[in-house]
Protein backbone atom coordinates (compact mmCIF):
# COMPACT_ATOMS: atom_id res chain seq x y z
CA UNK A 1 62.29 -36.38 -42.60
CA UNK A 2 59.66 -38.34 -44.29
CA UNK A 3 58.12 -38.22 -47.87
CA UNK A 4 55.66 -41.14 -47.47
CA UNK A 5 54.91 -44.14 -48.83
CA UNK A 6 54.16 -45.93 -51.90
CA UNK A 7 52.12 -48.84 -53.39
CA UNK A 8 53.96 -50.80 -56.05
CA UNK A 9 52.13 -51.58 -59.14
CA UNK A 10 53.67 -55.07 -59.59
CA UNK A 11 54.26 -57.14 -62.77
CA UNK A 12 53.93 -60.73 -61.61
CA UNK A 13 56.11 -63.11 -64.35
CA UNK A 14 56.53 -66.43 -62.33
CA UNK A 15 58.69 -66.08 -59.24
CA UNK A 16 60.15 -62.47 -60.71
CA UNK A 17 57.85 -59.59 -59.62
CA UNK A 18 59.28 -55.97 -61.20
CA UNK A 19 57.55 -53.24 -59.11
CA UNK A 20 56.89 -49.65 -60.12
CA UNK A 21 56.38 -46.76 -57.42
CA UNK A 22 56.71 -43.10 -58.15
CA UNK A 23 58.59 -40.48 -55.25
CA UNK A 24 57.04 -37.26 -55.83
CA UNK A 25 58.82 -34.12 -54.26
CA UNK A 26 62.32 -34.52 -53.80
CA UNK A 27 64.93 -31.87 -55.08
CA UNK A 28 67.57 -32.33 -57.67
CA UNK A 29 71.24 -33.31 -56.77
CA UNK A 30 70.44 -34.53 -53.14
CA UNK A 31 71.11 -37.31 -50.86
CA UNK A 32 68.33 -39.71 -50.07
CA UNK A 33 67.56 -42.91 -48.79
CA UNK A 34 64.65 -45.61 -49.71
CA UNK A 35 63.42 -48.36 -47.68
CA UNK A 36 61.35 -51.33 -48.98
CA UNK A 37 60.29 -54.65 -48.29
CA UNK A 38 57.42 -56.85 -49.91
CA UNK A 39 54.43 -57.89 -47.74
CA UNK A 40 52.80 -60.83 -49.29
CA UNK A 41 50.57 -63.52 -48.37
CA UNK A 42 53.30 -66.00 -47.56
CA UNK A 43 55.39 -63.39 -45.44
CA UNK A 44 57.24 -60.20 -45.32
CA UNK A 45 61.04 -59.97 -46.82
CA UNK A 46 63.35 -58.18 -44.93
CA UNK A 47 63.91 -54.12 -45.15
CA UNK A 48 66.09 -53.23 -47.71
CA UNK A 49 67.97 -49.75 -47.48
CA UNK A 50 69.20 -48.14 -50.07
CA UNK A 51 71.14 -44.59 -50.56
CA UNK A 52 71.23 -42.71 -53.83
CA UNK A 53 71.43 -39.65 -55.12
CA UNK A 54 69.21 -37.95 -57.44
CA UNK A 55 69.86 -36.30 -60.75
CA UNK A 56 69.86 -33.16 -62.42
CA UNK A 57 66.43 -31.75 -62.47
CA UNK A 58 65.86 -32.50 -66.25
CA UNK A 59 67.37 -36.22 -65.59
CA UNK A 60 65.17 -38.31 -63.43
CA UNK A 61 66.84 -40.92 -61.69
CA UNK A 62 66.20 -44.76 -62.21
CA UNK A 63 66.68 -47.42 -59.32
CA UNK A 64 66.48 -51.25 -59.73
CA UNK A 65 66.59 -53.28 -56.27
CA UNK A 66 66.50 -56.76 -55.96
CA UNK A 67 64.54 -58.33 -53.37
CA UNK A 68 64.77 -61.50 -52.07
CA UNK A 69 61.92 -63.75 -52.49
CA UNK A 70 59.59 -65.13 -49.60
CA UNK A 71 58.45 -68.48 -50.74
CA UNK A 72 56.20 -71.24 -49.18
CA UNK A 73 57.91 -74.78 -48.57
């Protein structure tokens, strides 16, 4: 099952970019797992997988994934 995707709104500071996408629709205390991956002008990273759980429906859940960076020689 599916919920879509997601454009980042991105926060360039040097080589650090902190990314902010919203999930809309999932239910409280379940399973789920998010893919991303950044598609830039120099490349695209690797998919990154990651499970988590979410919280209680009055506690929305917070995720922080680190990325590595695709960089030009």
């Amino acid at each position: 099952m599916s919920y879509g995707s997601a454009k980042a709104t991105n926060n360039v500071q040097g080589v650090n970019i902190d990314s902010t996408f919203q999930v809309t629709g999932l239910e409280a205390q379940k399973n789920y797992k998010i893919a991303v991956y950044l598609d830039s002008t120099v490349g695209t990273s690797p998919v990154i997988f990651l499970n988590f759980q979410t919280n209680k429906a009055s506690n929305p859940a917070a995720i922080k994934l680190a990325m590595s960076a695709v960089l030009a020689d």
